[in-house]
Protein backbone atom coordinates (compact mmCIF):
# COMPACT_ATOMS: atom_id res chain seq x y z
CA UNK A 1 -20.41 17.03 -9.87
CA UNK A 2 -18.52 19.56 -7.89
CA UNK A 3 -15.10 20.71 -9.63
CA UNK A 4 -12.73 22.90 -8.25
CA UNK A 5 -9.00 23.55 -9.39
CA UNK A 6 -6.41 24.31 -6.98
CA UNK A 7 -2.76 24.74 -6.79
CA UNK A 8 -0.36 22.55 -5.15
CA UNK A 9 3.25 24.24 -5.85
CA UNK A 10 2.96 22.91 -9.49
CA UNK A 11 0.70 22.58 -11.91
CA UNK A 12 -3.15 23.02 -11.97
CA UNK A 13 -4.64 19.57 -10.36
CA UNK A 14 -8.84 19.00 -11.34
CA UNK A 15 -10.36 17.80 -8.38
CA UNK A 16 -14.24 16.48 -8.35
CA UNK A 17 -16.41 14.78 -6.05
CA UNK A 18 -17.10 10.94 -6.09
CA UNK A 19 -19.38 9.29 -3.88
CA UNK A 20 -18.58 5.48 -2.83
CA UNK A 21 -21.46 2.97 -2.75
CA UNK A 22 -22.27 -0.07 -0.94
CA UNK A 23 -19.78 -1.53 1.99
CA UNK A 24 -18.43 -0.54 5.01
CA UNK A 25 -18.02 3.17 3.61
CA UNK A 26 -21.80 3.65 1.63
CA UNK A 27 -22.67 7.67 1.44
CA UNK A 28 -19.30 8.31 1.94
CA UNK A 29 -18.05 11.32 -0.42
CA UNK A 30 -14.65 12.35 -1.46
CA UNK A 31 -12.74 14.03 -3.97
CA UNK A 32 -10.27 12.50 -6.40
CA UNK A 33 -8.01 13.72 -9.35
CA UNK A 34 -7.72 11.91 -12.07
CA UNK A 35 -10.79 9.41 -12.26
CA UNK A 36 -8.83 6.70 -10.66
CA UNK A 37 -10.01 3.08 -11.95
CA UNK A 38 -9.59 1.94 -7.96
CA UNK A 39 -9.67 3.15 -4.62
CA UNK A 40 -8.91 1.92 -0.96
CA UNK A 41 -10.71 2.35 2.17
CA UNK A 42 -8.78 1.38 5.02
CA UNK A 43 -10.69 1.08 8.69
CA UNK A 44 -8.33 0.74 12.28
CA UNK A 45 -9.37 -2.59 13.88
CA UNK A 46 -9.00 -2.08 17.91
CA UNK A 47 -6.34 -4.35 19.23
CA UNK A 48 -7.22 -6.44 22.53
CA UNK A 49 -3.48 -6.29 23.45
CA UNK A 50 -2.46 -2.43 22.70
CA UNK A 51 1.02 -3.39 24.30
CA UNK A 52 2.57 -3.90 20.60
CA UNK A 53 3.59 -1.32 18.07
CA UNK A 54 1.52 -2.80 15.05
CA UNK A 55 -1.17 -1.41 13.51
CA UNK A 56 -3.98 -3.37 11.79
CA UNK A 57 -6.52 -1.89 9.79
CA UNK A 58 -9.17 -3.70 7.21
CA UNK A 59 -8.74 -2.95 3.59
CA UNK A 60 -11.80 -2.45 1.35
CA UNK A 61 -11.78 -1.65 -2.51
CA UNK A 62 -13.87 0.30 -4.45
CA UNK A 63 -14.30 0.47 -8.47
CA UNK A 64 -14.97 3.23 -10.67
CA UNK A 65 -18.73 2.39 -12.40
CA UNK A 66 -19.94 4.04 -15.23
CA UNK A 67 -18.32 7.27 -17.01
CA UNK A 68 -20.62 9.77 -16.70
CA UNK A 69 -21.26 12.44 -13.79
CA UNK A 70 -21.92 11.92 -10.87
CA UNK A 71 -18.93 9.68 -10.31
CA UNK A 72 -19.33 6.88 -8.37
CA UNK A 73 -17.17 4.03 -7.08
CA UNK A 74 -18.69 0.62 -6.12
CA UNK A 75 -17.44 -1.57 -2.94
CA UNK A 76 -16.05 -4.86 -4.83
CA UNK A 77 -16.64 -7.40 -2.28
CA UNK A 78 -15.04 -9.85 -3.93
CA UNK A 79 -11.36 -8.09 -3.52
CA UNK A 80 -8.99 -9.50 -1.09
């Protein structure tokens, strides 16, 4: 588990690593503040008519699993 504090122009914010398992973003590792119960992975999805102004991207979730270091969040494919 990697921990670093850093300042933000307020208080002290705890930042450690997480590493996601399973779906679309498996390996991937990041750092979070505050243990968050959920997180979401968003990924662009190419349009075959670029002529709009919209945006579409896929939405994944992820769950925190277990409590102890390292911490790791699971892809939920169930989630909408």
């Amino acid at each position: 588990m990697s921990e670093a504090l850093e300042r933000a122009g307020g208080p002290a914010v705890g930042w450690e690593t997480a590493e996601l398992e399973g779906g679309p973003a498996d390996g991937t590792r990041i750092r979070v503040s505050g243990r968050p119960r959920v997180l979401q992975v968003t990924a662009e999805c190419p349009l075959e008519d670029a002529g709009h102004d919209v945006r579409v991207a896929a939405v994944y979730v992820y769950r925190r699993v277990g409590g102890v270091p390292p911490l790791r969040y699971a892809w939920d494919w169930a989630s909408p």
